[in-house]
Protein backbone atom coordinates (compact mmCIF):
# COMPACT_ATOMS: atom_id res chain seq x y z
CA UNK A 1 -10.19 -18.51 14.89
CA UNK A 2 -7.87 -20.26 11.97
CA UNK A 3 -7.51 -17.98 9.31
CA UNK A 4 -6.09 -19.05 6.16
CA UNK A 5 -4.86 -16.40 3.39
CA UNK A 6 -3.53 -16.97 0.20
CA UNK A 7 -1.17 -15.05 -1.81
CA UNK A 8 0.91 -16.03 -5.71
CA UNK A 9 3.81 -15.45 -3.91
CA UNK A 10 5.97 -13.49 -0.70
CA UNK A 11 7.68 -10.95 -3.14
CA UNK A 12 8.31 -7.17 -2.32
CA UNK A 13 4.55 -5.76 -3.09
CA UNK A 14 2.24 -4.04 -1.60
CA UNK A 15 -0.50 -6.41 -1.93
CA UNK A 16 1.77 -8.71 -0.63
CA UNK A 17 2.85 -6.29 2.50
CA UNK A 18 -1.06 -6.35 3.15
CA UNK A 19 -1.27 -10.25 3.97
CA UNK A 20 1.78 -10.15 6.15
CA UNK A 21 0.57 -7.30 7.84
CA UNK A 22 -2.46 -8.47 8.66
CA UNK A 23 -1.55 -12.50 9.44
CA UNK A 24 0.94 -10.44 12.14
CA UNK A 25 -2.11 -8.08 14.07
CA UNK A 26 -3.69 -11.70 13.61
CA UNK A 27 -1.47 -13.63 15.16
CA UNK A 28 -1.21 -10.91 17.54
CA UNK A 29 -4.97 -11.67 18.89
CA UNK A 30 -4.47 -15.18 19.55
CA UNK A 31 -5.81 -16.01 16.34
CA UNK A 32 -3.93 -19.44 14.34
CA UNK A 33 -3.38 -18.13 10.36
CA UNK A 34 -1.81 -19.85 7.73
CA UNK A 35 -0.33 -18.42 4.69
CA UNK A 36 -0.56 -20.47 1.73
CA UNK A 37 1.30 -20.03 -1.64
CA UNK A 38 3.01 -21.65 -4.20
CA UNK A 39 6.60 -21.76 -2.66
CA UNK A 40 5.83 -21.98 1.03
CA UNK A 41 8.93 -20.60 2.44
CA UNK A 42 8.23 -17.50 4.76
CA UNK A 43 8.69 -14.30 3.64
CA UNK A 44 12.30 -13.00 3.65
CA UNK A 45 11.81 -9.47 2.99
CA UNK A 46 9.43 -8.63 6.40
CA UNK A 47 8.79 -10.80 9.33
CA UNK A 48 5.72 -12.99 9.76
CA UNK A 49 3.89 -14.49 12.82
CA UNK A 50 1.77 -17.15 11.39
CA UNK A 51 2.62 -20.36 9.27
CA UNK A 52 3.33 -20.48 5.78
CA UNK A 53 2.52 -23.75 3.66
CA UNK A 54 2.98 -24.62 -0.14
CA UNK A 55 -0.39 -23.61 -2.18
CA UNK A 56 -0.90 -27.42 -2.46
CA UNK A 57 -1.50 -28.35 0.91
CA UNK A 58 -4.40 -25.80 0.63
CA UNK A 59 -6.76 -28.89 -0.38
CA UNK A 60 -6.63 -31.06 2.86
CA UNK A 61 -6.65 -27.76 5.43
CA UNK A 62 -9.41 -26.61 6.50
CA UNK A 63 -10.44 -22.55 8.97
CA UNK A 64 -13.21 -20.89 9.96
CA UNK A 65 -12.12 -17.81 7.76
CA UNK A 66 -10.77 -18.10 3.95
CA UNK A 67 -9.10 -15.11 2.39
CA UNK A 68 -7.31 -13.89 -0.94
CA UNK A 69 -7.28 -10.70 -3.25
CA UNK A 70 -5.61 -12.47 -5.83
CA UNK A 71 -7.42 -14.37 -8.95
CA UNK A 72 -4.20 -16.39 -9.62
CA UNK A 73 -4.74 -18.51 -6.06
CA UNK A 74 -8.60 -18.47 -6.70
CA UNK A 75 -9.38 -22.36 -7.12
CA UNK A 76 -7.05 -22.90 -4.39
CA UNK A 77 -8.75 -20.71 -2.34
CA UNK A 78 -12.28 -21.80 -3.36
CA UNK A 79 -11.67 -25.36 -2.67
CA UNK A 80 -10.28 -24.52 0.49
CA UNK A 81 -13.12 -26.04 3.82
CA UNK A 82 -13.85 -22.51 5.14
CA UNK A 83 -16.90 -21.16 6.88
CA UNK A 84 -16.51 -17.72 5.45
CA UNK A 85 -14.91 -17.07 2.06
CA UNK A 86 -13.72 -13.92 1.84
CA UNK A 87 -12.38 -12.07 -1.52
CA UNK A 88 -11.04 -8.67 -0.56
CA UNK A 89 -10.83 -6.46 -3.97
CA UNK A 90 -7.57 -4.34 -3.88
CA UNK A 91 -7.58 -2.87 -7.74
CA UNK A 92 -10.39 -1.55 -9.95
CA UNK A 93 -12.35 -4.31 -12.35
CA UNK A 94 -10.45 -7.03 -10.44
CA UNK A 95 -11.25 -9.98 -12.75
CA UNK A 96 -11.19 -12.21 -9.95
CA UNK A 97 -14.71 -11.00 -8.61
CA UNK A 98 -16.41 -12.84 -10.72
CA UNK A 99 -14.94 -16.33 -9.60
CA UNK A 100 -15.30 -15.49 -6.01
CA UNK A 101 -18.96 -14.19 -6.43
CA UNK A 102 -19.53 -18.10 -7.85
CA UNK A 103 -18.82 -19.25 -5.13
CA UNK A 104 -21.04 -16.95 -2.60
CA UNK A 105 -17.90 -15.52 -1.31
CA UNK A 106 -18.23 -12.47 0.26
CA UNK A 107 -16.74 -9.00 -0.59
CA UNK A 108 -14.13 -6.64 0.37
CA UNK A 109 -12.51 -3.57 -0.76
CA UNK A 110 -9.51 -1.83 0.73
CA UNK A 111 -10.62 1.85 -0.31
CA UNK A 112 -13.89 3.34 0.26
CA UNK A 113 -14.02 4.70 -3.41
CA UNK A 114 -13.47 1.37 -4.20
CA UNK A 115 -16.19 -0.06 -1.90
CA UNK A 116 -18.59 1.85 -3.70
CA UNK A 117 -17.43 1.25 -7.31
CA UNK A 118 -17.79 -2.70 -6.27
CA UNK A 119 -21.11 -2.21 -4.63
CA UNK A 120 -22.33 -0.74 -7.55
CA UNK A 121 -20.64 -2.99 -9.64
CA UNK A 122 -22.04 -6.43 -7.83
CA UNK A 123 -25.54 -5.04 -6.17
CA UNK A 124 -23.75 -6.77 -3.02
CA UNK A 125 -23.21 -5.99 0.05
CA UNK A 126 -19.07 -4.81 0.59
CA UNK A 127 -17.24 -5.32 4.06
CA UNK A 128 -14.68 -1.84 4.72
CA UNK A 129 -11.29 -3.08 4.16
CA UNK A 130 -9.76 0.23 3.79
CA UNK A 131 -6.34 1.26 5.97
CA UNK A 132 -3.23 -0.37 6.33
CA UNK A 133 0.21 1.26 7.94
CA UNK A 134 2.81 -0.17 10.78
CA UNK A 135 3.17 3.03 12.93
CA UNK A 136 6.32 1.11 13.96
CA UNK A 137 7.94 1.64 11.54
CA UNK A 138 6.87 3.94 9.33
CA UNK A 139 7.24 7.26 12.29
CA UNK A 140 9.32 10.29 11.64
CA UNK A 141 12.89 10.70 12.48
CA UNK A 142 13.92 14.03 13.71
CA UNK A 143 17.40 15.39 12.48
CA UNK A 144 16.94 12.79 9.45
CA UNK A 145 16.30 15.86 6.90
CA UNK A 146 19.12 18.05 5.63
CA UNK A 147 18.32 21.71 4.87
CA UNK A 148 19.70 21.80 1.33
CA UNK A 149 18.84 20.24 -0.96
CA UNK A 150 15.52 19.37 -0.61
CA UNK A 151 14.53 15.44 -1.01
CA UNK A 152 11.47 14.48 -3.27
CA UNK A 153 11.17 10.80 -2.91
CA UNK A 154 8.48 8.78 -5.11
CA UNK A 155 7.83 5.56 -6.28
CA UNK A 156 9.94 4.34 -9.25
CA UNK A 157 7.71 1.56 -10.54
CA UNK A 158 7.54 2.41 -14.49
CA UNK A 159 3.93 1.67 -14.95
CA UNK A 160 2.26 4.67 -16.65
CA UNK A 161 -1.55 3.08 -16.56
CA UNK A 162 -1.11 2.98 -13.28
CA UNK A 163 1.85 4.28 -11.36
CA UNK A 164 2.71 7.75 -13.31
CA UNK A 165 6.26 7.83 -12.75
CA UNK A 166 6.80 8.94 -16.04
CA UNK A 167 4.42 11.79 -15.10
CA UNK A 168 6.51 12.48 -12.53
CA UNK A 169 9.39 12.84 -14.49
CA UNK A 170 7.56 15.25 -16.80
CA UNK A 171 6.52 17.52 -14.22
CA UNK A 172 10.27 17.64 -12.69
CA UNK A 173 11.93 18.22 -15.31
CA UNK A 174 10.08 21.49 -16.14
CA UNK A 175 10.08 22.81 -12.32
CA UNK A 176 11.37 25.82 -12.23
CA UNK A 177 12.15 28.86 -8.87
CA UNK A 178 12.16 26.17 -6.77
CA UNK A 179 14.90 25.84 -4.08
CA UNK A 180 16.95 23.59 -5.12
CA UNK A 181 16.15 19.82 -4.72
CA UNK A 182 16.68 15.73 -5.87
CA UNK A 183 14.34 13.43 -6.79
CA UNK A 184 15.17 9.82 -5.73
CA UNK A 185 12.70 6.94 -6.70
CA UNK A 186 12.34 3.64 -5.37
CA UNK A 187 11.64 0.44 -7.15
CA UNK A 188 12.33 -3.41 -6.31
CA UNK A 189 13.61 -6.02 -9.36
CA UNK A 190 13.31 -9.38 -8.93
CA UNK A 191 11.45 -12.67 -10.13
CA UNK A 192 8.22 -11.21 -10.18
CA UNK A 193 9.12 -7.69 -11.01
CA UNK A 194 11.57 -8.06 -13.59
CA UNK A 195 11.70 -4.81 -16.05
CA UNK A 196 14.77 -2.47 -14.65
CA UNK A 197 12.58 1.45 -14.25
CA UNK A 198 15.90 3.08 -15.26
CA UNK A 199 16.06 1.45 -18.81
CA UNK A 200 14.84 4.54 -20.70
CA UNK A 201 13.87 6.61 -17.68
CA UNK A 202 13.43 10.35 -18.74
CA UNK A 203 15.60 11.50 -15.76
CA UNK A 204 16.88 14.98 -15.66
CA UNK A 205 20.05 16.09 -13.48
CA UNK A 206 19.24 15.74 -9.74
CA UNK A 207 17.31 12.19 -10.57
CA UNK A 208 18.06 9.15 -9.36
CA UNK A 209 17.04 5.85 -8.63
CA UNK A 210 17.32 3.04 -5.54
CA UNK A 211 16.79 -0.03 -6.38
CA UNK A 212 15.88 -2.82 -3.96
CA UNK A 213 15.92 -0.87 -0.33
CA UNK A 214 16.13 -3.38 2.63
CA UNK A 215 12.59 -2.38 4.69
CA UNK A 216 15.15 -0.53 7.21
CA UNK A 217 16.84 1.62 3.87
CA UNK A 218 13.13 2.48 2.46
CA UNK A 219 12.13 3.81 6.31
CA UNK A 220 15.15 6.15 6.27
CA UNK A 221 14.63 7.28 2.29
CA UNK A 222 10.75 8.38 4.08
CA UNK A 223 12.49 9.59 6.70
CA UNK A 224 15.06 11.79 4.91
CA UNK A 225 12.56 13.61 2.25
CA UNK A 226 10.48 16.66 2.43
CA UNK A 227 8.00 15.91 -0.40
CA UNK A 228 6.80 12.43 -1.41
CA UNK A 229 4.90 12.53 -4.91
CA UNK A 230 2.55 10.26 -6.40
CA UNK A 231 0.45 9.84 -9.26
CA UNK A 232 -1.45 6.54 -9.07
CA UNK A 233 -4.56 5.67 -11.27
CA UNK A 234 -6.75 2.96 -10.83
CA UNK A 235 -4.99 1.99 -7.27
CA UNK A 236 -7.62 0.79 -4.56
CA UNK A 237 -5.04 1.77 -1.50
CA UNK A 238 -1.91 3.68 -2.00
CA UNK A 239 0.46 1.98 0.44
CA UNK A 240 3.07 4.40 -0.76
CA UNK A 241 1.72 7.58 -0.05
CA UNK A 242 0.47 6.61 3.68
CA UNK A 243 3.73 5.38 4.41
CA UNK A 244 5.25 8.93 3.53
CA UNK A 245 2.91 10.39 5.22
CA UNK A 246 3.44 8.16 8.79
CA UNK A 247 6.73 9.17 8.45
CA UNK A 248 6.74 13.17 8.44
CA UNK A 249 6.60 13.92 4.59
CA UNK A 250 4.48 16.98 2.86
CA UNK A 251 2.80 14.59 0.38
CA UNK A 252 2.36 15.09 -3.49
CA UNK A 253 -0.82 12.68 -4.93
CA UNK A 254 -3.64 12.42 -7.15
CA UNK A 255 -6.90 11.23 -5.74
CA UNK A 256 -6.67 7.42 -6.48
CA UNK A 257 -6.38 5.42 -3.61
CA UNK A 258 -5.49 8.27 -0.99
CA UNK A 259 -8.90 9.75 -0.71
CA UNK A 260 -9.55 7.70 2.39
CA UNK A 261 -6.68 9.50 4.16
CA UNK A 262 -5.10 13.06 2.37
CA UNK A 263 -7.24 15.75 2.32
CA UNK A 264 -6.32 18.82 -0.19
CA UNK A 265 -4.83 21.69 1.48
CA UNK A 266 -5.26 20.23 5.29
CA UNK A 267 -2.56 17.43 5.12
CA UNK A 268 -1.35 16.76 1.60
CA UNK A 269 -2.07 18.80 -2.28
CA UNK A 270 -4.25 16.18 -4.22
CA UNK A 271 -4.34 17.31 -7.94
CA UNK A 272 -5.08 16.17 -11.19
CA UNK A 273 -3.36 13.67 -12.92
CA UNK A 274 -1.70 15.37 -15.58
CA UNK A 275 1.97 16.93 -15.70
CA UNK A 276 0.91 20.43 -15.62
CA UNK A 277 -1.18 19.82 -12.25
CA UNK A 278 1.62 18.16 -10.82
CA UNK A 279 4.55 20.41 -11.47
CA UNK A 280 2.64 23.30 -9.60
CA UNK A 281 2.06 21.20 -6.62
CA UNK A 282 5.06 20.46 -6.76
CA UNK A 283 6.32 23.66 -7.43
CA UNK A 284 3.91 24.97 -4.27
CA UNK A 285 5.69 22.68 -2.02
CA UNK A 286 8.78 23.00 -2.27
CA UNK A 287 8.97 26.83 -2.46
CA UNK A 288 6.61 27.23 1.11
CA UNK A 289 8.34 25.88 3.62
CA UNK A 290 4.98 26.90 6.32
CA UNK A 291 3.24 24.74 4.27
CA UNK A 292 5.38 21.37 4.17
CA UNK A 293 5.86 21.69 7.74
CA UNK A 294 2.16 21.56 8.05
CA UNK A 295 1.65 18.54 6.57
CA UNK A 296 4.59 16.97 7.54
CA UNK A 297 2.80 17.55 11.36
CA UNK A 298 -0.60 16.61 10.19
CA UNK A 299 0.19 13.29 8.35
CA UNK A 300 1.75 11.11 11.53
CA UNK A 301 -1.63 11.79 13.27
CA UNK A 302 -3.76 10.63 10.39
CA UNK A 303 -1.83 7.59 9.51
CA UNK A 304 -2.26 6.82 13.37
CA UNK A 305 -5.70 6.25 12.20
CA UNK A 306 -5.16 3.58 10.19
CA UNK A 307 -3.13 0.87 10.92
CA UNK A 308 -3.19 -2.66 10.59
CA UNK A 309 -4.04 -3.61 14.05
CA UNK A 310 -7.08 -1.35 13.40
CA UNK A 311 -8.05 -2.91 10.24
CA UNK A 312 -7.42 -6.89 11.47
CA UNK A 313 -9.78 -5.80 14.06
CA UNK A 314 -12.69 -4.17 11.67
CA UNK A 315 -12.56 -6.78 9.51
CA UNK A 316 -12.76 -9.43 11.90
CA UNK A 317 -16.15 -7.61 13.78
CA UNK A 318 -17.88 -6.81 10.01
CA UNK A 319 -17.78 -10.70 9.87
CA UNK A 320 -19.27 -10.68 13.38
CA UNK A 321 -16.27 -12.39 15.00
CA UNK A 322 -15.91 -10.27 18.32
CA UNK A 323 -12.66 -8.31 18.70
CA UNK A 324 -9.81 -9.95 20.63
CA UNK A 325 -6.99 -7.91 22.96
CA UNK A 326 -3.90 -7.52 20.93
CA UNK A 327 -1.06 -9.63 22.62
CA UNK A 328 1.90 -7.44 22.55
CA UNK A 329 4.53 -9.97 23.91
């Protein structure tokens, strides 16, 4: 098949991650995909199988299979000669559903909670899109924790609507009989991410943040902590929290986009998304050391459930395009 994706740009994001990810299993199967956005260049940050072309050339190619999540490359996309148009829905009330529905595009969603808001939402049929992890590289490490002190890792983006860092924050900074432990957060500034998370960051003592990980420095910060936290709201798949979870972490999270995959009290704590609820997960955590070895074993196995290869090839047969062998040279 030619597959043709389109993305606003190659930056460090997860929705971003998902494209490259995907174009690779692609690839992978013999399939010819093209990535199409405004710049063109390839992506610097992860490697990438297919092609990448400027958003402009968009007009005069032409694939049997369309795809974007993004209602910034929408007319591109739309005017693109496809046989299948495909808009795959990656955040709650995506506004670019509407566009996409205009032009008899069909539906994805990368979360089942999400494929049944949309569902409900459109009266339209919704292709699974949910998963999404390289069990390359995202694996545990052995030796790569210290005993003392204990390493909570979480996502530094400073978006409280969505990301609850800030929550985060609160909770820490009123843990208390807990052995003792740092929190490091992670966050990427550039071009398209340009607000610094540590300009008035409520961090208390043992906080800290690392800004700007190469993809080899982010597997080792998974690889090094205990606990990974997060406390998403309106996500559709939390990239974040898998990834922790892949590589050997007791994980932290509210409900939103990790219901797919972390189960309360089996392989992760899922509470509520409020400070209070968070602190005595926390707390729980990191003072029962039987229990974040527990999930620390359980999550490798369940993130071996979903990765991208996995996903490239559900997609792909919800479409009715039989599945092709994965080339692994």
């Amino acid at each position: 098949m030619r597959i043709s994706t389109f993305l606003p740009h190659v930056g460090v994001f997860g929705g971003v991650r998902r494209f490259i990810e995907l174009g690779n299993s692609w690839s992978r199967m013999g399939h010819e995909v093209t990535l199409y956005h405004p710049g063109g260049e390839p992506p610097a940050w992860l490697p990438y199988r297919g092609q990448t072309r400027p958003l402009t050339d968009s007009a005069s190619g032409r694939a049997d299979l369309a795809i974007t999540a993004d209602p910034h490359t929408l007319e591109a996309f739309t005017a693109h000669r496809a046989g299948i148009h495909l808009y795959y829905c990656v955040i709650e009330n995506d506004p670019g559903v509407a566009g996409a529905r205009d032009v008899s595009a069909r539906l994805a969603a990368n979360s089942s909670a999400l494929r049944r808001s949309l569902a409900r939402r459109t009266r339209l049929p919704v292709l699974d899109g949910a998963g999404g992890i390289n069990l390359d590289q995202f694996h545990p490490a052995s030796a790569a924790r210290r005993a003392t002190p204990l390493r909570v890792l979480a996502n530094g983006r400073r978006s409280r609507a969505k990301k609850g860092t800030d929550l985060i924050l609160q909770a820490v900074r009123g843990l208390r009989r807990v052995p003792e432990f740092e929190l490091v957060l992670f966050d990427h500034v550039d071009e398209h991410n340009r607000q610094d998370p540590r300009d008035g960051a409520p961090l208390s003592a043992n906080a800290r943040f690392v800004l700007n990980p190469t993809q080899d420095e982010l597997v080792a910060l998974y690889q090094s902590a205990d606990v990974f936290i997060a406390a998403e709201r309106k996500a559709g798949w939390c990239n974040t929290a898998l990834e922790a979870m892949a590589s050997g972490c007791a994980v932290v999270c509210t409900s939103s986009g990790t219901a797919d995959f972390a189960r309360n009290g089996d392989n992760a704590l899922v509470t509520p998304r409020h400070p209070w609820f968070l602190r005595a997960a926390l707390r729980r955590v990191l003072a029962d050391g039987v229990l974040r070895g527990r999930f620390a074993a359980a999550g490798p196995p369940e993130a071996a459930r979903w990765s991208w290869d996995r996903l490239a090839e559900k997609l792909l047969a919800q479409l009715g395009v039989a599945a092709t062998r994965v080339v692994t040279s």
